[in-house]
Protein backbone atom coordinates (compact mmCIF):
# COMPACT_ATOMS: atom_id res chain seq x y z
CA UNK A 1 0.00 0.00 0.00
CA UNK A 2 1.19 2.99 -1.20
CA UNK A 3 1.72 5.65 1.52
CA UNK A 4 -0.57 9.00 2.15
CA UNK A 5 0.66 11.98 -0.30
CA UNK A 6 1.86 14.58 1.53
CA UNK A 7 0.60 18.21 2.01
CA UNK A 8 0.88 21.21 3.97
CA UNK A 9 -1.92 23.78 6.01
CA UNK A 10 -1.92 27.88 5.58
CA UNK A 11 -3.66 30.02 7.68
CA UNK A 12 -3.82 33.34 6.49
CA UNK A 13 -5.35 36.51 9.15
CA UNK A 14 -5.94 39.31 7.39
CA UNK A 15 -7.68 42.41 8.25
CA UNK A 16 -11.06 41.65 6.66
CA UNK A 17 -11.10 37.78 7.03
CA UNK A 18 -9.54 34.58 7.92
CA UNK A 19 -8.85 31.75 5.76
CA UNK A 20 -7.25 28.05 5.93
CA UNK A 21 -6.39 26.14 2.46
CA UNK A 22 -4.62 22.94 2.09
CA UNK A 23 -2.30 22.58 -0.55
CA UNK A 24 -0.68 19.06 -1.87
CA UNK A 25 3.18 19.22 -2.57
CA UNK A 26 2.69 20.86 -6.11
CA UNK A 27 1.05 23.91 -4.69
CA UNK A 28 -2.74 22.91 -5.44
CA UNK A 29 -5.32 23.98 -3.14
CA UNK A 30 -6.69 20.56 -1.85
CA UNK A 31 -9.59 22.19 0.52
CA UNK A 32 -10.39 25.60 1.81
CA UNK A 33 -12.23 27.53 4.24
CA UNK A 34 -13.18 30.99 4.79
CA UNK A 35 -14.67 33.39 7.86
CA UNK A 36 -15.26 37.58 7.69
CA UNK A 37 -14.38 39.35 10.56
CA UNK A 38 -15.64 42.47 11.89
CA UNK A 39 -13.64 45.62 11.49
CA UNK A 40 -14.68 48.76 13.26
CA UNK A 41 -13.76 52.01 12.31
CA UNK A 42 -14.76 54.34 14.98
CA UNK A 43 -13.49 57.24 12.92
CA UNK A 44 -10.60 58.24 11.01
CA UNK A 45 -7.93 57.31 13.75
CA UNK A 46 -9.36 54.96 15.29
CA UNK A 47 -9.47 51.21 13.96
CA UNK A 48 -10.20 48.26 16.10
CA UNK A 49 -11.11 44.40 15.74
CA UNK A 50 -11.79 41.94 18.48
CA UNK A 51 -8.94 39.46 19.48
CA UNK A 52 -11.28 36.94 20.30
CA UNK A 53 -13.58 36.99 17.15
CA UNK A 54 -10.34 36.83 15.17
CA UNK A 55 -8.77 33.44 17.39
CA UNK A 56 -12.39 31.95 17.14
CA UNK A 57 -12.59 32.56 12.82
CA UNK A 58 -8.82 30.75 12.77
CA UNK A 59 -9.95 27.66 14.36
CA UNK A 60 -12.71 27.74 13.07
CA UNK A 61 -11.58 27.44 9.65
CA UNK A 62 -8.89 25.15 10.50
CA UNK A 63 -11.42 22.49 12.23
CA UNK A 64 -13.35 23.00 9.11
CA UNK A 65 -9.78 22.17 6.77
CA UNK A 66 -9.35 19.58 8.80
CA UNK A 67 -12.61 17.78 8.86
CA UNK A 68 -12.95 17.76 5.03
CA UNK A 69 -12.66 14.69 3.40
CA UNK A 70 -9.40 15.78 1.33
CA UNK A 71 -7.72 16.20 4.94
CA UNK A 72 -7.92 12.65 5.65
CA UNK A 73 -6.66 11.35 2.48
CA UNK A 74 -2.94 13.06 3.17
CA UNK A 75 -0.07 13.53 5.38
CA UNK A 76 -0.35 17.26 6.85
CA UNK A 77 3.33 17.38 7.72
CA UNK A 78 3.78 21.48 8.36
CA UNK A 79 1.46 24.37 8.61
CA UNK A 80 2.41 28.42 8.29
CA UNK A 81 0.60 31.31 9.76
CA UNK A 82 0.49 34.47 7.97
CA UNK A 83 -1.38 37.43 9.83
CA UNK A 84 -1.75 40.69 9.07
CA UNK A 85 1.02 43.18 10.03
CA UNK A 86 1.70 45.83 12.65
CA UNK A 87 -1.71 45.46 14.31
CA UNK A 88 -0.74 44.74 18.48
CA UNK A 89 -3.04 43.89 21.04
CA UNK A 90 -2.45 43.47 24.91
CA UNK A 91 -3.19 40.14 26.64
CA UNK A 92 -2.52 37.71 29.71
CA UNK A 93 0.34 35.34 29.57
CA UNK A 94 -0.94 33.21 32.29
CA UNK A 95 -4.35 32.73 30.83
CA UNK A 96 -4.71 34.30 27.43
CA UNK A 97 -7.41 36.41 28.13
CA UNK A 98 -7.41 39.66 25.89
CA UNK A 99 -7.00 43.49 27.29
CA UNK A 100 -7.73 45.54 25.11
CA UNK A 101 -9.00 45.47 21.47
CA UNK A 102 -6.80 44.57 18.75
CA UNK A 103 -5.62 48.05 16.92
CA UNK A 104 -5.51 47.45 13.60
CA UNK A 105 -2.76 48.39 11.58
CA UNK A 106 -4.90 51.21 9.87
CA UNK A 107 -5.45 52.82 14.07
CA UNK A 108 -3.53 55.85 13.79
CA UNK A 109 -4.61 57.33 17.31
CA UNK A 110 -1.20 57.53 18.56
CA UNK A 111 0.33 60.10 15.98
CA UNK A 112 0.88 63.18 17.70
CA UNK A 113 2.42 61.32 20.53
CA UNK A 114 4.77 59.53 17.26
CA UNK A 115 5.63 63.10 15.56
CA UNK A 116 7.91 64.28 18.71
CA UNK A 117 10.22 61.56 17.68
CA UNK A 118 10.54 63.23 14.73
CA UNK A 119 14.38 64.45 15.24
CA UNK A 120 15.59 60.53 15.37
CA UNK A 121 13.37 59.62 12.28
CA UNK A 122 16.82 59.19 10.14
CA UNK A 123 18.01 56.69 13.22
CA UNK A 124 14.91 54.90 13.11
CA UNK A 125 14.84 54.42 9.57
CA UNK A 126 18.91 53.61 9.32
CA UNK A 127 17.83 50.72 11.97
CA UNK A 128 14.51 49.33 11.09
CA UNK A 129 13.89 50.56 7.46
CA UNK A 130 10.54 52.19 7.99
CA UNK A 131 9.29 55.66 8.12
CA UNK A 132 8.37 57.05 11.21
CA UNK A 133 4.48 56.55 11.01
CA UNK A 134 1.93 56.18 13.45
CA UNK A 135 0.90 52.66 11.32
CA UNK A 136 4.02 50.75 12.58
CA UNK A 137 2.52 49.21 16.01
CA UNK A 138 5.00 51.19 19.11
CA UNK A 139 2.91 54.64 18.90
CA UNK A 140 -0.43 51.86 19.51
CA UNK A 141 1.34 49.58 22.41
CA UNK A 142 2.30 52.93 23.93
CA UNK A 143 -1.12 54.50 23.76
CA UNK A 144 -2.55 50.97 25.12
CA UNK A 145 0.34 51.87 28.18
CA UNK A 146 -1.03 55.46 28.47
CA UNK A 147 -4.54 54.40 28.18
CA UNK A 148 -5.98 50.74 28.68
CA UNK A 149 -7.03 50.66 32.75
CA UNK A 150 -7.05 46.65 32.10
CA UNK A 151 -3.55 47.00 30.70
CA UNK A 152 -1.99 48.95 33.88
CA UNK A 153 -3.68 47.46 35.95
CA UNK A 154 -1.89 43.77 33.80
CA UNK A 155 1.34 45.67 34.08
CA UNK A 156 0.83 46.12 37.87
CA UNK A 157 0.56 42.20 38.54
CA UNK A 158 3.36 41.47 36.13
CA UNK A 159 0.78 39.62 34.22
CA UNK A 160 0.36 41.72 30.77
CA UNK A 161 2.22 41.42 27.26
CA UNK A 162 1.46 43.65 23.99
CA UNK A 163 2.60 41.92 20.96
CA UNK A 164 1.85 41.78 17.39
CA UNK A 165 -1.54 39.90 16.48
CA UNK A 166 0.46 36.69 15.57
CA UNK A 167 1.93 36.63 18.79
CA UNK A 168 -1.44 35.58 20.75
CA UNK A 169 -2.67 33.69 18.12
CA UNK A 170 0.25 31.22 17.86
CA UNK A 171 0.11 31.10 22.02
CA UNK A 172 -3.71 29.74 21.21
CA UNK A 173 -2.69 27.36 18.20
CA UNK A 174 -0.30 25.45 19.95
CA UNK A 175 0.43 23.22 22.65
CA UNK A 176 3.79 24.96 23.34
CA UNK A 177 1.92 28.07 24.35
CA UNK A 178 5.39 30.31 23.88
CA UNK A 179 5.03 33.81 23.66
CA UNK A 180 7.06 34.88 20.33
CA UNK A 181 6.45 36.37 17.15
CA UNK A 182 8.36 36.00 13.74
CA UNK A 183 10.95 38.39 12.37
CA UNK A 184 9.10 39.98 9.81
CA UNK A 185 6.16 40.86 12.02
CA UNK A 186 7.98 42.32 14.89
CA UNK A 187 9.73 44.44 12.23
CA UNK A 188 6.90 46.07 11.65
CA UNK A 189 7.13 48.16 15.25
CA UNK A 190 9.46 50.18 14.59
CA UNK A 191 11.81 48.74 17.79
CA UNK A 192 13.37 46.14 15.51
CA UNK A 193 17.29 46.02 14.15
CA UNK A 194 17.01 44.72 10.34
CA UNK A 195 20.60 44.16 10.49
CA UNK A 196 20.67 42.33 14.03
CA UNK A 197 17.03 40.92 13.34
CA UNK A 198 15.97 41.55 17.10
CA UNK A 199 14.93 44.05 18.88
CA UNK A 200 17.16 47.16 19.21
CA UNK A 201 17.84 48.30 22.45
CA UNK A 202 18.80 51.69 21.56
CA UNK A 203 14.66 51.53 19.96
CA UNK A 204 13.33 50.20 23.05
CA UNK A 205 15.04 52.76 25.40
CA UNK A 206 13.80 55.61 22.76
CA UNK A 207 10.26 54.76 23.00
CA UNK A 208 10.12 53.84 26.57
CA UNK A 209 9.46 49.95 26.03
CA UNK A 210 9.38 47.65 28.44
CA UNK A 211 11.26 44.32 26.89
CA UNK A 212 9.26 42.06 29.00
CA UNK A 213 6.70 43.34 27.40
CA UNK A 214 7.29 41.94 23.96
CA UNK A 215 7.44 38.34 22.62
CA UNK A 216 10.65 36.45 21.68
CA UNK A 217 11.88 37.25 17.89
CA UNK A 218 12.21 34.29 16.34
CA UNK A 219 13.19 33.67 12.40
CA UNK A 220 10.61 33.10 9.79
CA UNK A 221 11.33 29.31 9.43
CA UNK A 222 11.34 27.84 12.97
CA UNK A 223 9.85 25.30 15.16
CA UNK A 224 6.62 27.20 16.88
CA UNK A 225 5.56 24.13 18.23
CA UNK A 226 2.48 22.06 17.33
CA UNK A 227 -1.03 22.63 16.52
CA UNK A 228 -3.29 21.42 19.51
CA UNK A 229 -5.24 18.21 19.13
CA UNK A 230 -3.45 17.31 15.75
CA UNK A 231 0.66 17.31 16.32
CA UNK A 232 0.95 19.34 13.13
CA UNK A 233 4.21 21.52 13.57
CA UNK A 234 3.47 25.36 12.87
CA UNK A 235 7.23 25.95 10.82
CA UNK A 236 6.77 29.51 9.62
CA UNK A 237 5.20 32.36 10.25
CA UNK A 238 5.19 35.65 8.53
CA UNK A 239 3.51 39.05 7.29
CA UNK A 240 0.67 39.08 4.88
CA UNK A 241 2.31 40.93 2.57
CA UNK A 242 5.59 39.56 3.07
CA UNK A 243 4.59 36.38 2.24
CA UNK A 244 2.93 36.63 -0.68
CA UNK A 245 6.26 37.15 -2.70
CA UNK A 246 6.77 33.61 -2.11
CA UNK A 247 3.21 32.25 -3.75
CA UNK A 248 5.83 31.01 -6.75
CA UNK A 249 8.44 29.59 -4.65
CA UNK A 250 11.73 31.71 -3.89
CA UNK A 251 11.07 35.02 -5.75
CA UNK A 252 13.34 35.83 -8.80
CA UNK A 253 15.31 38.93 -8.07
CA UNK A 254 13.41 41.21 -10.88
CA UNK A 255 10.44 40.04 -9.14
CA UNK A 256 7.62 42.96 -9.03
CA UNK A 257 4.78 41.52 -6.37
CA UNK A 258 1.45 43.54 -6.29
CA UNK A 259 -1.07 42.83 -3.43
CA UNK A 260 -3.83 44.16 -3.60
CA UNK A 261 -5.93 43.45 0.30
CA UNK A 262 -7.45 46.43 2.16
CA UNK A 263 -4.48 48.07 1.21
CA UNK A 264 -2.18 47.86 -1.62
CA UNK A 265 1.45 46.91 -1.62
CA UNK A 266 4.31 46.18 -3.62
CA UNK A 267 7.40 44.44 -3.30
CA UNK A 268 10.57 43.39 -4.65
CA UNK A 269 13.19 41.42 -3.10
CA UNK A 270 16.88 43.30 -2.73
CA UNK A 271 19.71 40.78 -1.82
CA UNK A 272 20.64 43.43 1.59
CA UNK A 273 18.57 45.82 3.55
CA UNK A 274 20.31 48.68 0.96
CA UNK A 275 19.55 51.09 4.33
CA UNK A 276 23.23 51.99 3.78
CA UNK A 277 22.54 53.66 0.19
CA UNK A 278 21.22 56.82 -0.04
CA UNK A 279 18.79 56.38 -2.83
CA UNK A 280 16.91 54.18 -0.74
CA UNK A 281 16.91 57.07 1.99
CA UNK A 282 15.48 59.34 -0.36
CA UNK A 283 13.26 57.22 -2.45
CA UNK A 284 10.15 57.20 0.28
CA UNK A 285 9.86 53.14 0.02
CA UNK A 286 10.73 50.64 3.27
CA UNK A 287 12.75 47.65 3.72
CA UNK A 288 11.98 44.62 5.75
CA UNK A 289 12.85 41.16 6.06
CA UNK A 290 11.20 38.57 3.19
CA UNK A 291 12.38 34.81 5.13
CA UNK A 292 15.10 33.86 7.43
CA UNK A 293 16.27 31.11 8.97
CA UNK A 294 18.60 30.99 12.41
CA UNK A 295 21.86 31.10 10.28
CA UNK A 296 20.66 34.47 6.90
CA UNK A 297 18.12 36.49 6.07
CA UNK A 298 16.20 38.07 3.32
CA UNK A 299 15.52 41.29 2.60
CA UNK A 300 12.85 43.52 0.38
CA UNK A 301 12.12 46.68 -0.56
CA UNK A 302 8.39 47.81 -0.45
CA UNK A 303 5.76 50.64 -1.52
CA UNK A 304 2.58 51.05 0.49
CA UNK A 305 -0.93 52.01 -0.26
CA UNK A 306 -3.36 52.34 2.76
CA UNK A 307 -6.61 52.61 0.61
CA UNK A 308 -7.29 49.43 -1.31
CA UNK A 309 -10.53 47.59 -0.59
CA UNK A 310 -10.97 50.24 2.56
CA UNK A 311 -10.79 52.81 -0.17
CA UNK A 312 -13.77 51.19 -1.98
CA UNK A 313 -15.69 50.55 1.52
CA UNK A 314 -14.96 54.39 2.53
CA UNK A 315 -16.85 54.76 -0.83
CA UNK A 316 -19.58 52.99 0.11
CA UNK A 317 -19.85 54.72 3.75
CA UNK A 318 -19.72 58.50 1.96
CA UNK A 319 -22.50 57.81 -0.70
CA UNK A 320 -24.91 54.96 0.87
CA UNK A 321 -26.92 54.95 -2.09
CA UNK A 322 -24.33 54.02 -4.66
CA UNK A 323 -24.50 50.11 -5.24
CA UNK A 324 -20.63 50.19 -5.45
CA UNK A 325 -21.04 46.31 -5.46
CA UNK A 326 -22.77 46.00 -8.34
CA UNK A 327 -20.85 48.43 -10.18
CA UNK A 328 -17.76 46.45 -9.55
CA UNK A 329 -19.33 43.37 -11.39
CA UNK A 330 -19.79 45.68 -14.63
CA UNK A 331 -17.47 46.16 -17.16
CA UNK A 332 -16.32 49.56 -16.27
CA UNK A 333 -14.47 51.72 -18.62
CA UNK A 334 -12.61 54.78 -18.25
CA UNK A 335 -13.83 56.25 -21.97
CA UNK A 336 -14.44 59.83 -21.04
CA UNK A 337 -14.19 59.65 -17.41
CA UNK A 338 -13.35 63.08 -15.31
CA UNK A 339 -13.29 62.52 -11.75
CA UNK A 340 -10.14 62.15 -9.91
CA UNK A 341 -9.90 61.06 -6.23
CA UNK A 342 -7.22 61.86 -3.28
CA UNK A 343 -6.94 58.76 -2.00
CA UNK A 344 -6.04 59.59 1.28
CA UNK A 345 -8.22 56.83 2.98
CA UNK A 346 -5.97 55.54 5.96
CA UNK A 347 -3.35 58.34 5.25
CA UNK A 348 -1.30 58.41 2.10
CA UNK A 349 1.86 56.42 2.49
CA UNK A 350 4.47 55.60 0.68
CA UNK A 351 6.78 57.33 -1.02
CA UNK A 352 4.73 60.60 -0.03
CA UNK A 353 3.70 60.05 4.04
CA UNK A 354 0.97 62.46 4.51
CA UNK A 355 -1.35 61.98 6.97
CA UNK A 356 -2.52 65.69 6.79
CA UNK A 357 -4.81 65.18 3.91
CA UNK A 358 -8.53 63.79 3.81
CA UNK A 359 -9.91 61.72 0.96
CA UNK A 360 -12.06 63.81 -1.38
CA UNK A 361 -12.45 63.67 -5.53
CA UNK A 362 -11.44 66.40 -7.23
CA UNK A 363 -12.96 67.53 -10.26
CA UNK A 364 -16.75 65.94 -8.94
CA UNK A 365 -19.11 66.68 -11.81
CA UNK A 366 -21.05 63.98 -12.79
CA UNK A 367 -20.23 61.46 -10.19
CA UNK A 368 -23.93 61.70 -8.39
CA UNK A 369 -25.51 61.28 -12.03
CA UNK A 370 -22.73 58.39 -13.03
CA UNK A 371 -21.80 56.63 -10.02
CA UNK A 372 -19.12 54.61 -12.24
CA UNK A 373 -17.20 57.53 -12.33
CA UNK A 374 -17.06 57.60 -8.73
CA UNK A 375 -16.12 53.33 -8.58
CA UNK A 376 -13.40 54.14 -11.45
CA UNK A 377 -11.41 57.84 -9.52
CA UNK A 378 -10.87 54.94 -6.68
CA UNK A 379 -10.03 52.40 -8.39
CA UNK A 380 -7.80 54.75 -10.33
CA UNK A 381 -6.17 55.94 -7.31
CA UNK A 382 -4.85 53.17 -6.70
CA UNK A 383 -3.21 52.34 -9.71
CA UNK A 384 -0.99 56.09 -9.56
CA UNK A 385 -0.04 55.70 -6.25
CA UNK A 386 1.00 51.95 -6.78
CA UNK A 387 2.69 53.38 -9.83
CA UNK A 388 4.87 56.34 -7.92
CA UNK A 389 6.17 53.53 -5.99
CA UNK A 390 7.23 51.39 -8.80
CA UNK A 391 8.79 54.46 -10.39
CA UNK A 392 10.34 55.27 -6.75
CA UNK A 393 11.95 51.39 -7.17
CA UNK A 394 13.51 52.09 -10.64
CA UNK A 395 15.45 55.00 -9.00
CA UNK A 396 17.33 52.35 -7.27
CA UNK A 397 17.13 48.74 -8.62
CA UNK A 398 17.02 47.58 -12.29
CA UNK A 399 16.42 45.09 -13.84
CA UNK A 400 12.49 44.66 -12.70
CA UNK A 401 10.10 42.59 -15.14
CA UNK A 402 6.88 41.38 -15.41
CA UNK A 403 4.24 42.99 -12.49
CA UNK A 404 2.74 39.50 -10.57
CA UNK A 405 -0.50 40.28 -8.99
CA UNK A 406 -2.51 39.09 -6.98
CA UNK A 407 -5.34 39.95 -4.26
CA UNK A 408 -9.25 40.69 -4.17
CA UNK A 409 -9.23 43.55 -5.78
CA UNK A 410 -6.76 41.94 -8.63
CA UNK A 411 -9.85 40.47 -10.22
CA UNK A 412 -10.67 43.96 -11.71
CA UNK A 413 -9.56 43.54 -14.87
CA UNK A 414 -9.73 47.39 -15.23
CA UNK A 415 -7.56 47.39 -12.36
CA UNK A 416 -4.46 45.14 -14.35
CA UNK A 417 -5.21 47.15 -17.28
CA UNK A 418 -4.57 50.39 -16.08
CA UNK A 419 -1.27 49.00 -13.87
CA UNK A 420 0.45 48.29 -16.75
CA UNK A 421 -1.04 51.17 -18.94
CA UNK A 422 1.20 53.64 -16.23
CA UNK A 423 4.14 51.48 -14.90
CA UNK A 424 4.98 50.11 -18.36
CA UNK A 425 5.23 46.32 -17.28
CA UNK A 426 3.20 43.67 -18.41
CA UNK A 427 0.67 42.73 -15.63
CA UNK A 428 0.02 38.99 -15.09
CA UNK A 429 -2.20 37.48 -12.63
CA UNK A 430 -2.79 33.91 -11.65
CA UNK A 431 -5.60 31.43 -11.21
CA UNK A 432 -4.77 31.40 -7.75
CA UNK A 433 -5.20 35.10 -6.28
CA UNK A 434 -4.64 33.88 -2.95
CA UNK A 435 -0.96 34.90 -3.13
CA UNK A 436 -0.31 35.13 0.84
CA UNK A 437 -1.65 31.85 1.62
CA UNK A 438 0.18 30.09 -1.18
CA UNK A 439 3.38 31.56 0.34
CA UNK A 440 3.00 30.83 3.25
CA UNK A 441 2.22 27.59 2.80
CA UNK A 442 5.62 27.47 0.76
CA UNK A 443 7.55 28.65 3.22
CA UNK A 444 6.24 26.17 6.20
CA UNK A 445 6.79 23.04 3.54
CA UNK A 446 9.70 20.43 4.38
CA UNK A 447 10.22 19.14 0.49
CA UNK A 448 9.27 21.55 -1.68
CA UNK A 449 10.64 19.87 -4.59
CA UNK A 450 7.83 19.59 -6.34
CA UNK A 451 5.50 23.09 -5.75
CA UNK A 452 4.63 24.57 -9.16
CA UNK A 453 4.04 28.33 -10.22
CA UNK A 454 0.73 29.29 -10.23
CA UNK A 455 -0.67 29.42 -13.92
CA UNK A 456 -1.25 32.25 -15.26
CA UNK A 457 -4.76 33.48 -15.67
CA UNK A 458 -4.18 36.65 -17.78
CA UNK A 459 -1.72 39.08 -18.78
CA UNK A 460 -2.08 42.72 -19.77
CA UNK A 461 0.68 44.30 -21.65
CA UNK A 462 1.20 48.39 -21.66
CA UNK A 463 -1.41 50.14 -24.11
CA UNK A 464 -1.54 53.42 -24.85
CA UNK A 465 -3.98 55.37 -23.02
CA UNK A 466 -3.74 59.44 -23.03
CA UNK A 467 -7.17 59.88 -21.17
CA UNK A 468 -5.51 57.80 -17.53
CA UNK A 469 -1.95 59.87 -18.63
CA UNK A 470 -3.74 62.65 -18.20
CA UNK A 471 -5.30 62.39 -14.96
CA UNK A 472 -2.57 60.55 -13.61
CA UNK A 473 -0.68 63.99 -14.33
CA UNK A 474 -3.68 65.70 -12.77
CA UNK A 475 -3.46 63.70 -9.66
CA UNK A 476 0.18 64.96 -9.24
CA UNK A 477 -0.37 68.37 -10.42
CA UNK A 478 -3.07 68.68 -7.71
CA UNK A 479 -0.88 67.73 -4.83
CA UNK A 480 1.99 69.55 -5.52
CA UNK A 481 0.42 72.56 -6.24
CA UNK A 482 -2.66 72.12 -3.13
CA UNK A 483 0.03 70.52 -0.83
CA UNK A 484 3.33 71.31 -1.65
CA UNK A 485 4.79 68.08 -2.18
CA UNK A 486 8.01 67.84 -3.93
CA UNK A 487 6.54 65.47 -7.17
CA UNK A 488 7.67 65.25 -10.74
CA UNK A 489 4.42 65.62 -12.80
């Protein structure tokens, strides 16, 4: 009798759901399951989810994986966790029990308290490779510190920890019940060394953390332990985001990842943290850390756009009456199309970082009488900023090719279109959008030998198209002449 093939478990936590797929040793989804989670948005700082509803959606998609009849036909020999990144919440080591919400990464409460670090923002970037923004999770665990009465009141008994979101889940998964987090989330604080990949005391001493607050780093491939009630070993863990360049395997290094989630993010991976070059300074991108075992690391380079799919729900919330759903299952087209939208939904990141600006469409006319002018300025939006990124990239690595994408929003097909229409790379997107799962799932896998690329779906090469030229040149006229930003139009 021949034995059981082999396969291996993702579970991917993202911001607006969480998911569990089985894939076989070639990379094909065997089973999968799928649970929304609530995200509330009390206003435009403040973003929270519930640490419990999100623990109770992971297992129970994974009981679901599990008890499908493809799960007992194979050999489960590795699962990965992939979560999504810089959103912390504050919790009991001797119990579990949450203490506070979870802040989502979005929760920018905690800014002004941020901006009077902004003298050591050229350390803090030299050491962890971000910008100093209120996204990145310290300004939150601080204001949870300041704040939370069930968090001093933790702190008092010695009994509290605030920790990236991964961090409680994996103490919930396993039987180990460790409290540690991966490399690539805990870079995400803005208390991590890139180069040292731990946490920097200089950091910690800046922004006034505790370090017995904060989980063990631990590299992306490790032992976590095993999930409870099935002895399947948890072997990586990483960033959404992060791990979707790895949906293919190890990425080439002209690789061009786009993600497109509740926000929007691209990434390319740079064989060092290129921190030291002063391109990278300048260019308004971040750097991070892709894998890494105990022994090497690696690195990427990365453009971020808050307002994805929360761009198309903050839609929604500003004009109920718009059926922005049903829009998005039209064909849209851009043929004559006027409006153009700020897409400062969640702040605008990178390469500008404002968080000064509010989200409004410029040029309005006819967006009340044609709502799928209104559907098309978003979606828009987030093709130019996606696209000042890219061009930010060229400034200092060559050499980039075709643009992989992947994501919800990647099924707009006006969406791939218009990509490569303004970057100038063909835009290819596989039959499998689930990009983060895939690579995590890649990561946590023993042998993999065997895993396949995902086939392509559909490509879009570079057409010409003066009408999106034209307000993508409007979109950059307007802030540098309304905000002063320093942009070539």
């Amino acid at each position: 009798m021949n034995p059981p093939a082999t396969a291996c478990l993702a579970l991917d936590q993202g911001t607006l759901s969480s998911r569990a797929l089985l894939y076989d040793e070639t990379g094909t989804v065997l089973c999968s399951a799928s649970r929304r989670i609530t995200l509330k948005r009390i206003d435009a700082q403040h973003v929270e989810q519930d640490g419990v509803e999100i623990l109770a959606s992971i297992l129970a998609v994974l009981d679901e994986v599990l008890a499908a009849q493809q799960a007992t036909r194979v050999n489960i020999k590795s699962a990965g966790l992939a979560t999504q990144r810089s959103s912390i919440l504050a919790w009991q080591p001797s119990s579990g029990k949450v203490l506070s919400p979870v802040l989502s990464w979005q929760d920018t409460r905690a800014a002004d308290w941020l901006s009077g670090f902004e003298s050591q923002a050229e350390l803090i970037q030299a050491k962890t490779g971000l910008r100093l923004s209120p996204h990145y999770s310290v300004s939150k665990m601080q204001w949870l510190l300041q704040h939370n009465r069930n968090v001093q009141q933790a702190l008092a008994q010695q009994d509290c920890v605030i920790t990236p979101l991964a961090s409680y889940l994996l103490y919930h998964l396993t039987d180990q019940q460790h409290i540690q987090i991966d490399i690539a989330n805990a870079c995400r604080s803005l208390l991590c060394n890139l180069q040292q990949r731990d946490w920097d005391a200089q950091l910690l001493q800046l922004f006034s953390m505790p370090p017995a607050l904060l989980p063990e780093c631990r590299p992306i491939s490790y032992n976590y332990g095993t999930i409870k009630q099935t002895g399947i070993p948890i072997t990586a863990v990483n960033g959404d985001q992060t791990a979707a360049l790895y949906s293919d395997g190890e990425p080439a290094s002209q690789a061009l990842r786009v993600n497109l989630g509740t926000g929007a993010f691209v990434l390319t991976p740079v064989t060092k943290p290129l921190l030291e070059i002063p391109a990278f300074t300048r260019s308004g991108l971040l750097a991070g850390i892709a894998s890494s075992n105990q022994n090497a690391a690696s690195y990427y380079i990365e453009g971020t756009v808050n307002g994805a799919a929360s761009a198309i729900q903050w839609l929604q919330q500003c004009y109920p009456d718009m059926d922005v759903s049903q829009i998005l299952l039209t064909k849209l087209s851009g043929d004559g199309q006027q409006a153009v939208f700020i897409n400062a939904v969640g702040n605008i990141g990178s390469p500008l970082w404002r968080s000064d600006i509010k989200a409004h469409f410029i040029d309005r006319q006819g967006i009340q009488s044609d709502p799928q002018q209104a559907v098309i300025a978003v979606l828009e939006s987030i093709v130019f900023l996606l696209t000042m990124n890219i061009q930010s990239m060229l400034r200092i690595k060559t050499g980039l090719q075709q643009i992989d994408i992947s994501g919800g929003l990647s099924n707009q097909d006006y969406v791939c279109q218009a990509l490569a229409n303004l970057s100038g790379f063909e835009v290819a997107r596989s039959q499998d959008t689930e990009a983060t799962a895939r690579g995590i799932a890649w990561l946590s896998s023993p042998d993999t030998d065997n895993w396949k690329a995902g086939r392509i779906e559909k490509s879009w090469l570079p057409l010409t198209d003066e009408a999106l030229q034209r307000r993508y040149r409007q979109f950059k006229q307007y802030l540098k002449d309304v905000f002063g930003m320093d942009i070539q139009v």
